[in-house]
Protein backbone atom coordinates (compact mmCIF):
# COMPACT_ATOMS: atom_id res chain seq x y z
CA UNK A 1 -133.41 4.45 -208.26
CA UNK A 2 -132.97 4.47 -211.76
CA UNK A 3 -135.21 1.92 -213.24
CA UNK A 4 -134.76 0.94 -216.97
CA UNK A 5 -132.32 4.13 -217.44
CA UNK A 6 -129.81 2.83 -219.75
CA UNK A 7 -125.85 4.13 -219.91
CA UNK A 8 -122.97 2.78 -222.04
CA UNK A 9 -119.87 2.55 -220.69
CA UNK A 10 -117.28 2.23 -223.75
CA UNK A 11 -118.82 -1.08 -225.65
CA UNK A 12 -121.39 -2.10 -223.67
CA UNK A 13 -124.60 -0.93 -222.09
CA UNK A 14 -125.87 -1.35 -219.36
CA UNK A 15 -129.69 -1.05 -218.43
CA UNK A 16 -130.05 -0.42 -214.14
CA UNK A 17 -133.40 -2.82 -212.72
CA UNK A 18 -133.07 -5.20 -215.43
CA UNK A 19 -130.07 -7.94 -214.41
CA UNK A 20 -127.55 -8.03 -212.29
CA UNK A 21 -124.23 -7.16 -213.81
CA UNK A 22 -120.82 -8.87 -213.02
CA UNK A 23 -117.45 -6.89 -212.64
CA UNK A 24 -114.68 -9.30 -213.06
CA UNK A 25 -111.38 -8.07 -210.65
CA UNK A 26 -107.94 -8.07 -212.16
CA UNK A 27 -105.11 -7.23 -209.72
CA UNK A 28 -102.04 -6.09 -211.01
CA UNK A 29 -100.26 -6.04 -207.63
CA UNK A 30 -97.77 -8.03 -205.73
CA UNK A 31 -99.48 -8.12 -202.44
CA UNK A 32 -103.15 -8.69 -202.99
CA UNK A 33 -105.36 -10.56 -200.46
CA UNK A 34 -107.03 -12.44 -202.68
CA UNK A 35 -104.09 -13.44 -205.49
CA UNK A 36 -100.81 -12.68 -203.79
CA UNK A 37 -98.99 -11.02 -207.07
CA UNK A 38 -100.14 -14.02 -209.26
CA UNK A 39 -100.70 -11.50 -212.23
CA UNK A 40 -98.40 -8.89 -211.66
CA UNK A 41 -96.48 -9.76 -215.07
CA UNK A 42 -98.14 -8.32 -217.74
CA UNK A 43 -98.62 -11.34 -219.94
CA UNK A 44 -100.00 -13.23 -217.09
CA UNK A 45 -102.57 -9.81 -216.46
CA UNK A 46 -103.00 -9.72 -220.33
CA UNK A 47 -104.30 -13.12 -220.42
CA UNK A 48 -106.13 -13.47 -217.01
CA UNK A 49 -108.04 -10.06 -218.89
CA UNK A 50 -109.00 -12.17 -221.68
CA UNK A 51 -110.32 -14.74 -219.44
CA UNK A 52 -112.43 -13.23 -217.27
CA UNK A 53 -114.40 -11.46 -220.24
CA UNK A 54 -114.49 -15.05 -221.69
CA UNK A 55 -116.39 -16.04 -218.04
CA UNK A 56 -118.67 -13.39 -219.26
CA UNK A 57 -117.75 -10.46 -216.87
CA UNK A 58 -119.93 -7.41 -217.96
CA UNK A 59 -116.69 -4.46 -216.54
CA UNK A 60 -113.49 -5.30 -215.83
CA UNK A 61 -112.32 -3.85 -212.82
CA UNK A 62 -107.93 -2.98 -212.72
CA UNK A 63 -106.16 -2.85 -210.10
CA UNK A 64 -102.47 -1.59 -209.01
CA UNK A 65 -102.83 -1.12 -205.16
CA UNK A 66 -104.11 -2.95 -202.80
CA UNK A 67 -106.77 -1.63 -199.87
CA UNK A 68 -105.42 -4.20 -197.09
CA UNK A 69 -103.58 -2.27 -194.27
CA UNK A 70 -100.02 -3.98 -195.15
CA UNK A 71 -99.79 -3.53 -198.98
CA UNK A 72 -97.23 -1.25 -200.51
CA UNK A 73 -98.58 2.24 -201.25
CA UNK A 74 -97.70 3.39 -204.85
CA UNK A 75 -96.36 6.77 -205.84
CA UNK A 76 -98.51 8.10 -209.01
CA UNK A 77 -96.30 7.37 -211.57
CA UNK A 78 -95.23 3.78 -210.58
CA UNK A 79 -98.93 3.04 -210.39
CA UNK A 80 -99.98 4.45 -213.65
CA UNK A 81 -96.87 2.35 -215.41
CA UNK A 82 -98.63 -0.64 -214.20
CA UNK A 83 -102.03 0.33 -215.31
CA UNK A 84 -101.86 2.22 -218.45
CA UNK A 85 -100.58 -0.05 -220.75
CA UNK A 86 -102.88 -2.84 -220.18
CA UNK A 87 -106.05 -0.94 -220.18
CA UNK A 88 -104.83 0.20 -223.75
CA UNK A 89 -104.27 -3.57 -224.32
CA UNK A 90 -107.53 -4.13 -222.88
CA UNK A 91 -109.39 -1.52 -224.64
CA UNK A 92 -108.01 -2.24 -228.07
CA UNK A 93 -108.57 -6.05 -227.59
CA UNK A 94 -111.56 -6.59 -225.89
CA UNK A 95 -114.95 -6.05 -225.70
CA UNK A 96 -115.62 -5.10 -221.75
CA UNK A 97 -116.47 -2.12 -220.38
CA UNK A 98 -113.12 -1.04 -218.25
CA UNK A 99 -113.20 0.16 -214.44
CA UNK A 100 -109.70 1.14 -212.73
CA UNK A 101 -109.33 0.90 -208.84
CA UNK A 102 -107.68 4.25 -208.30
CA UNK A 103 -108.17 6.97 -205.80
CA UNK A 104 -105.26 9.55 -207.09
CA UNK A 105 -106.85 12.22 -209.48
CA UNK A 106 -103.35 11.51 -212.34
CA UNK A 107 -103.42 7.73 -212.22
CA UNK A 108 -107.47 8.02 -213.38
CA UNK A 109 -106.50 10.90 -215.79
CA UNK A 110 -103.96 8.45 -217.35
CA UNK A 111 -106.04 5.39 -217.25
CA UNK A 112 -108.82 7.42 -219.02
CA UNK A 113 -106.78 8.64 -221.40
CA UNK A 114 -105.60 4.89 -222.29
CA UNK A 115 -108.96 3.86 -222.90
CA UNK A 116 -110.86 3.28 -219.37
CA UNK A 117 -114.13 4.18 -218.81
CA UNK A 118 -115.22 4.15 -215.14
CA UNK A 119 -113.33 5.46 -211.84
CA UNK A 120 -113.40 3.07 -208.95
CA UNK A 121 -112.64 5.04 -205.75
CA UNK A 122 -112.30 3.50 -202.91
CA UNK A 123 -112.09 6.73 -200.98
CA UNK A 124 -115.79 8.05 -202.46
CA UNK A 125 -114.05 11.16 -203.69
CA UNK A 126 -112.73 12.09 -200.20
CA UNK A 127 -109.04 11.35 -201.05
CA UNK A 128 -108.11 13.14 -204.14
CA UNK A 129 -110.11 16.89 -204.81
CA UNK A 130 -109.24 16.76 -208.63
CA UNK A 131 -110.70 13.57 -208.58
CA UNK A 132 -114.30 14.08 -209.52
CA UNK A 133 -113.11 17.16 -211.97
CA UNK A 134 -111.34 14.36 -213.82
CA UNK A 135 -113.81 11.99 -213.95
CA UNK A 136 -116.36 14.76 -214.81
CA UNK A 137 -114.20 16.11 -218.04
CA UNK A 138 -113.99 12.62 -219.38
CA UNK A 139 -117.59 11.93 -218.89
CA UNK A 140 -117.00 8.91 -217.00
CA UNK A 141 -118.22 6.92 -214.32
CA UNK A 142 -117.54 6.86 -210.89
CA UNK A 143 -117.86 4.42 -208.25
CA UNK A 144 -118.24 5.94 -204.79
CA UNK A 145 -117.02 3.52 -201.98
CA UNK A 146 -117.68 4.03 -198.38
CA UNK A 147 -114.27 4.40 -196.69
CA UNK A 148 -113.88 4.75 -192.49
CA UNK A 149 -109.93 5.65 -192.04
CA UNK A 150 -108.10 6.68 -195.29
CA UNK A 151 -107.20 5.39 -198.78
CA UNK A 152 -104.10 4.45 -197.54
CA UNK A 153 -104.90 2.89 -194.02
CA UNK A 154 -108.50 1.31 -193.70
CA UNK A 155 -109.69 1.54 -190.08
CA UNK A 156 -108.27 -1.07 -187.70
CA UNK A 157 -110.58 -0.53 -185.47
CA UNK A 158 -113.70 0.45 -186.86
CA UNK A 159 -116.64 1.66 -184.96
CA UNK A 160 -119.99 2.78 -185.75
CA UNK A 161 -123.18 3.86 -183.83
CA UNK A 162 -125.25 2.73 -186.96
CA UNK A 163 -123.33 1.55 -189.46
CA UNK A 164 -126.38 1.47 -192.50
CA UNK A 165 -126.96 5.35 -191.48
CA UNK A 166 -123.54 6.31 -191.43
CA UNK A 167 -122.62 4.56 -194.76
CA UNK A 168 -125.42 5.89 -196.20
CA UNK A 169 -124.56 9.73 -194.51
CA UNK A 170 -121.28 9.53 -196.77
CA UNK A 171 -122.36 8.01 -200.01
CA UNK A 172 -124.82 10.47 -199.97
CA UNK A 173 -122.20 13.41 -199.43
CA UNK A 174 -120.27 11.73 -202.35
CA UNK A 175 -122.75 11.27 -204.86
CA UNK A 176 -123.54 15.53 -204.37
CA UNK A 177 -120.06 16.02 -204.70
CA UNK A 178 -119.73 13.99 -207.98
CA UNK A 179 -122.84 16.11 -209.07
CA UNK A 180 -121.58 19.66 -208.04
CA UNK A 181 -118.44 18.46 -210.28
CA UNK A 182 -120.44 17.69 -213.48
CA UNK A 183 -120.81 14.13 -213.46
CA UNK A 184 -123.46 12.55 -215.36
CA UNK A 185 -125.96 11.16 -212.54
CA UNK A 186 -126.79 8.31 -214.59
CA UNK A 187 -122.95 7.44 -214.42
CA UNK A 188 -122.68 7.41 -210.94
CA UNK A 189 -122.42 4.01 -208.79
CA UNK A 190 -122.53 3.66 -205.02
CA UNK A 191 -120.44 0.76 -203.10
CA UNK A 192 -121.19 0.40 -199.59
CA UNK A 193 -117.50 -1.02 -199.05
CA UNK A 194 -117.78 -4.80 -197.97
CA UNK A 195 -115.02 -5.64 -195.90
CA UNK A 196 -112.90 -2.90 -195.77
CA UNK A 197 -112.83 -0.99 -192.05
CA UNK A 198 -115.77 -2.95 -191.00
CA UNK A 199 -116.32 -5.88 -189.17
CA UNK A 200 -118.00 -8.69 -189.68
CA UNK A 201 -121.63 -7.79 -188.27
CA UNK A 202 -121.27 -4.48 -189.98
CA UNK A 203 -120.71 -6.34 -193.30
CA UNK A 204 -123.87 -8.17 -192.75
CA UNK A 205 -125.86 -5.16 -191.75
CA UNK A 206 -124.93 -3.48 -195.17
CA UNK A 207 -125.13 -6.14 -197.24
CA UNK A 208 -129.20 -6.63 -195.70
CA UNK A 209 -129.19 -2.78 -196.47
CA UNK A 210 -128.85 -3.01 -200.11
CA UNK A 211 -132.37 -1.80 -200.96
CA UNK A 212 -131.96 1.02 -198.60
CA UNK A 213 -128.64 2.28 -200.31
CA UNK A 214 -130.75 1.87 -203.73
CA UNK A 215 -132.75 4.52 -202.29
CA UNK A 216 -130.35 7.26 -202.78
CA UNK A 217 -130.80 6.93 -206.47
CA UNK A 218 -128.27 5.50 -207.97
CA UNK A 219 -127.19 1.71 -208.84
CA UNK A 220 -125.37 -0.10 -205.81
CA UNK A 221 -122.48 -2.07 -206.55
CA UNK A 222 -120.98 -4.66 -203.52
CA UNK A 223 -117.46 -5.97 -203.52
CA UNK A 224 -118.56 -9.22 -201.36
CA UNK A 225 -115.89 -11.72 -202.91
CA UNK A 226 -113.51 -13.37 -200.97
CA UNK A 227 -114.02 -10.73 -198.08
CA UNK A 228 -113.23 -11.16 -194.16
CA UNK A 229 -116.70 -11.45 -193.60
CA UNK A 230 -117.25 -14.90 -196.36
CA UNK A 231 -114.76 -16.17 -194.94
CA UNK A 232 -116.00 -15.66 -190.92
CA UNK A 233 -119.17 -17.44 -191.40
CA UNK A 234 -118.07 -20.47 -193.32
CA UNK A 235 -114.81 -20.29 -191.26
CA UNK A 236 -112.52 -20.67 -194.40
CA UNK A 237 -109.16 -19.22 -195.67
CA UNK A 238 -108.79 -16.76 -198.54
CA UNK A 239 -108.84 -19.25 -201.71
CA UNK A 240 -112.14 -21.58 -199.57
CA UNK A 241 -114.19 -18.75 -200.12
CA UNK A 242 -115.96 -19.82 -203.09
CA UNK A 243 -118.99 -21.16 -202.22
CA UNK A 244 -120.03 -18.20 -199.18
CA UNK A 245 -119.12 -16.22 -202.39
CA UNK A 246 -121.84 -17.54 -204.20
CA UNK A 247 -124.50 -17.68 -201.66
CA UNK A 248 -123.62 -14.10 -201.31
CA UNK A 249 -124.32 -13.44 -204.69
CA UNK A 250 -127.39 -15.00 -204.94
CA UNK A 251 -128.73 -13.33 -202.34
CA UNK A 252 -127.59 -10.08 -203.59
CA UNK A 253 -129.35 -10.46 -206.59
CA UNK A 254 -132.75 -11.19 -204.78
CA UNK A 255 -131.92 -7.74 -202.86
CA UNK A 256 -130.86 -5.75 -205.93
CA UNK A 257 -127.96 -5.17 -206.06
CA UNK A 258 -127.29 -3.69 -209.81
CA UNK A 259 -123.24 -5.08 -209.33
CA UNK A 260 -121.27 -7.45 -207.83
CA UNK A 261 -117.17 -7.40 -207.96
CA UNK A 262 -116.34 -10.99 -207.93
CA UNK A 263 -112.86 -12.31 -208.22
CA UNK A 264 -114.05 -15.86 -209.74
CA UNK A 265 -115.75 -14.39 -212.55
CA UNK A 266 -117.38 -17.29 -214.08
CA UNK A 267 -119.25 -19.35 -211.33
CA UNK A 268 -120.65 -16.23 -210.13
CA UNK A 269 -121.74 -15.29 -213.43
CA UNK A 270 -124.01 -18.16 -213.55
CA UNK A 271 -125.03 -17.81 -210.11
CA UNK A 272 -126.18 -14.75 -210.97
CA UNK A 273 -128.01 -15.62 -214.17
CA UNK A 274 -129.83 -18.38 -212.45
CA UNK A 275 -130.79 -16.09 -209.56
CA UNK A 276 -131.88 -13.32 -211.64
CA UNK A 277 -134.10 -15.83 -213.57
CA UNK A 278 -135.68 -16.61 -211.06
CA UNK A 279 -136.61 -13.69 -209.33
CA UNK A 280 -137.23 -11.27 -212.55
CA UNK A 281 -138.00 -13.67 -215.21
CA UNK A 282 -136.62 -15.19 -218.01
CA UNK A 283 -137.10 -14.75 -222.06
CA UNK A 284 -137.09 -18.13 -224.31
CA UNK A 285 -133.19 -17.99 -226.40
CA UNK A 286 -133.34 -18.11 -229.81
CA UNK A 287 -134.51 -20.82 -231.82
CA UNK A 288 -131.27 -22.24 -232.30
CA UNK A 289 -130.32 -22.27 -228.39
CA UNK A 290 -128.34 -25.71 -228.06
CA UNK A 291 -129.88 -27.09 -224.98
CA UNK A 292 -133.04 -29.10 -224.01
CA UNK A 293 -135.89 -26.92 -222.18
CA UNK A 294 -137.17 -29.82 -221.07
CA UNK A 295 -134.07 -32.25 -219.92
CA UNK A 296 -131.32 -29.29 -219.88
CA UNK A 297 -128.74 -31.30 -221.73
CA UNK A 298 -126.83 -29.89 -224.81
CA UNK A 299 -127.65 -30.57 -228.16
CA UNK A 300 -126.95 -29.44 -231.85
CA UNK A 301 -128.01 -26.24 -232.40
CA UNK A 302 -131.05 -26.10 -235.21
CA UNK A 303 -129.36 -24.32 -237.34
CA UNK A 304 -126.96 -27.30 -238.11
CA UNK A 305 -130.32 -29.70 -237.78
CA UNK A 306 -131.66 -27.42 -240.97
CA UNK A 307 -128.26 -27.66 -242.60
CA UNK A 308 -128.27 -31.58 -242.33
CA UNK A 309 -131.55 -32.29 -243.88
CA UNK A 310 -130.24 -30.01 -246.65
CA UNK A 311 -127.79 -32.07 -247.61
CA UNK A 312 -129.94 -34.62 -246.94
C-alpha cells in the first residue's frame, strides 16, 4: 500500500494512510435503491450536490444508472445528457473532487471532458475496452469494482468457492490492466463491490478482508451504505439503514479502508472523524477552535474574545 503518497484529484488532495476519506453519492436516476428518482431533476441534483459537500464529503460520486437487476439500462447518449451538465455545474461551483459511476468508455470521455476527475467502474474495466485508454489520456482516476455477472445484470445467484480470493483474483487483473493502459498507479482505487452479486456472508467476508485487499497496493474504497447486507443484520428496510451504516463505517476505518461511499454524507462523516481519532490520533485545532477540550460544548471563537477586549 501506498502510505503517505499524496494525489490530487481536481481541488483537493488526498494523502492514502492518513484519514479516511468520505465519497458522498448523488444519483441522478429514476429507479435507485436507495432514493427512488428523488433527484432526478436537475435543480433538485444541483442542490442535493451542494449539500453533501456542505456535510463535508471529500469526492462526490454521480450517478445516471443504477447497478440493481431491475433498473433501466441507458443508451450512451441519454446517460451522458444526464451527467454532463451537472458535473460542469459541479465543477465550476464547488470545491469537491468529482467521481462519475460509469462503465461505458463515451459517457466517462464526456464526463471528463465536463470537468470530472475520477472513473467509477463498476465493471473493473471488464465492460468497456476503451475504458481504461480514456481514463489513461485524461490522467484520471479509476475505481476498479469487483463485478460477478455483467454491468448490466449483477449475478442473481452468486457463488463463490472463496469469495476474498476470487475478489482479490480480479481486482488484481484490473489494476494490471489499468497499468498496461497508462494509468497513473497512484490514481488507481480498488472496490471490493459490497452488495452487488454477493450475498450476505460474502459481504461480511470482504468487508473483514479489507487489509488483505490493501495488500495489492493500492487504496480500497467500500460502497457499504444502505446495502442488502446493513440491512440483513439489523433486519431493516432501505431508508432504516442508518445506524448498521455507521457501525459499518466505524469499523471500516479501524480496518483501513482509505474510502467509504456513503449515501448520508454527513453522519458518516463524523463517524468517521471520531473513529479515525481514535485509532490514528488526533492534532489540537487552531487556537481559535470554538469548542471546549475539556466540556465539548461550543463557545466563541478567540478571535472574537481578542476583538472584545479591544473594544473594551
Amino acid at each position: 500500500m501506498m502510505q503517505d503518497v499524496e494525489v490530487a484529484f481536481g481541488p483537493r488532495r488526498f494523502r492514502w494512510g492518513k484519514r479516511t476519506y468520505v465519497m458522498g453519492v448523488l444519483n441522478v436516476t429514476r429507479d435507485s435503491f436507495s432514493d427512488g428518482g428523488r433527484y432526478f431533476d436537475p435543480d433538485r441534483a444541483r442542490a442535493r450536490a451542494r449539500q453533501i459537500v456542505e456535510e463535508g464529503a471529500d469526492i462526490l460520486d454521480v450517478g445516471a444508472e443504477s447497478a440493481r437487476l431491475a433498473a433501466e439500462k441507458l443508451a450512451p447518449d441519454e446517460e451522458i445528457d444526464r451527467l454532463a451538465p451537472l458535473v460542469e455545474w459541479v465543477a465550476r461551483h464547488l470545491d469537491v473532487a468529482i467521481s462519475v459511476d460509469t462503465y461505458k468508455a463515451p459517457v466517462a470521455e464526456a464526463a471528463l471532458r465536463a470537468g470530472a476527475h475520477i472513473v467509477n467502474d463498476i465493471s473493473g474495466l471488464h465492460a468497456d475496452p476503451a475504458m481504461a485508454p480514456v481514463v489513461a489520456r485524461h490522467g484520471a482516476g479509476v475505481v476498479l469494482m469487483h463485478l460477478q455477472g455483467t454491468a448490466r445484470r449483477p449475478a442473481e445467484h452468486p457463488a463463490y468457492r472463496d469469495v476474498v480470493e476470487e475478489v482479490l483474483a480480479y481486482l488484481r487483473q484490473a489494476c494490471v490492466r489499468a497499468r498496461q493502459a497508462g494509468i497513473d498507479p497512484s490514481r488507481i482505487l480498488v472496490d471490493p463491490g459490497i452488495g452487488v452479486g454477493k450475498l450476505t456472508e460474502h459481504n461480511l467476508a470482504l468487508l473483514r478482508a479489507v487489509p488483505e485487499i490493501k495488500r495489492l497496493g493500492h487504496p480500497v474504497l467500500v460502497g457499504h451504505s444502505r446495502t442488502s447486507v446493513i440491512g440483513n443484520l439489523i433486519e431493516a428496510p432501505i431508508g432504516e439503514r442508518l445506524e448498521g451504516t455507521l457501525g459499518a463505517t466505524a469499523a471500516l476505518v479501524a480496518l483501513g479502508a482509505d474510502v467509504v461511499r456513503v449515501h448520508d454524507v454527513g453522519a458518516n462523516v463524523r463517524a468517521a472523524r471520531v473513529a479515525d481519532a481514535i485509532l490514528r490520533g488526533w492534532q489540537p485545532p487552531w487556537e481559535d477552535w470554538s469548542f471546549d477540550a475539556v466540556t465539548g460544548e461550543q463557545r466563541r471563537p478567540l478571535h472574537t474574545l481578542r476583538e472584545l477586549a479591544a473594544r473594551d
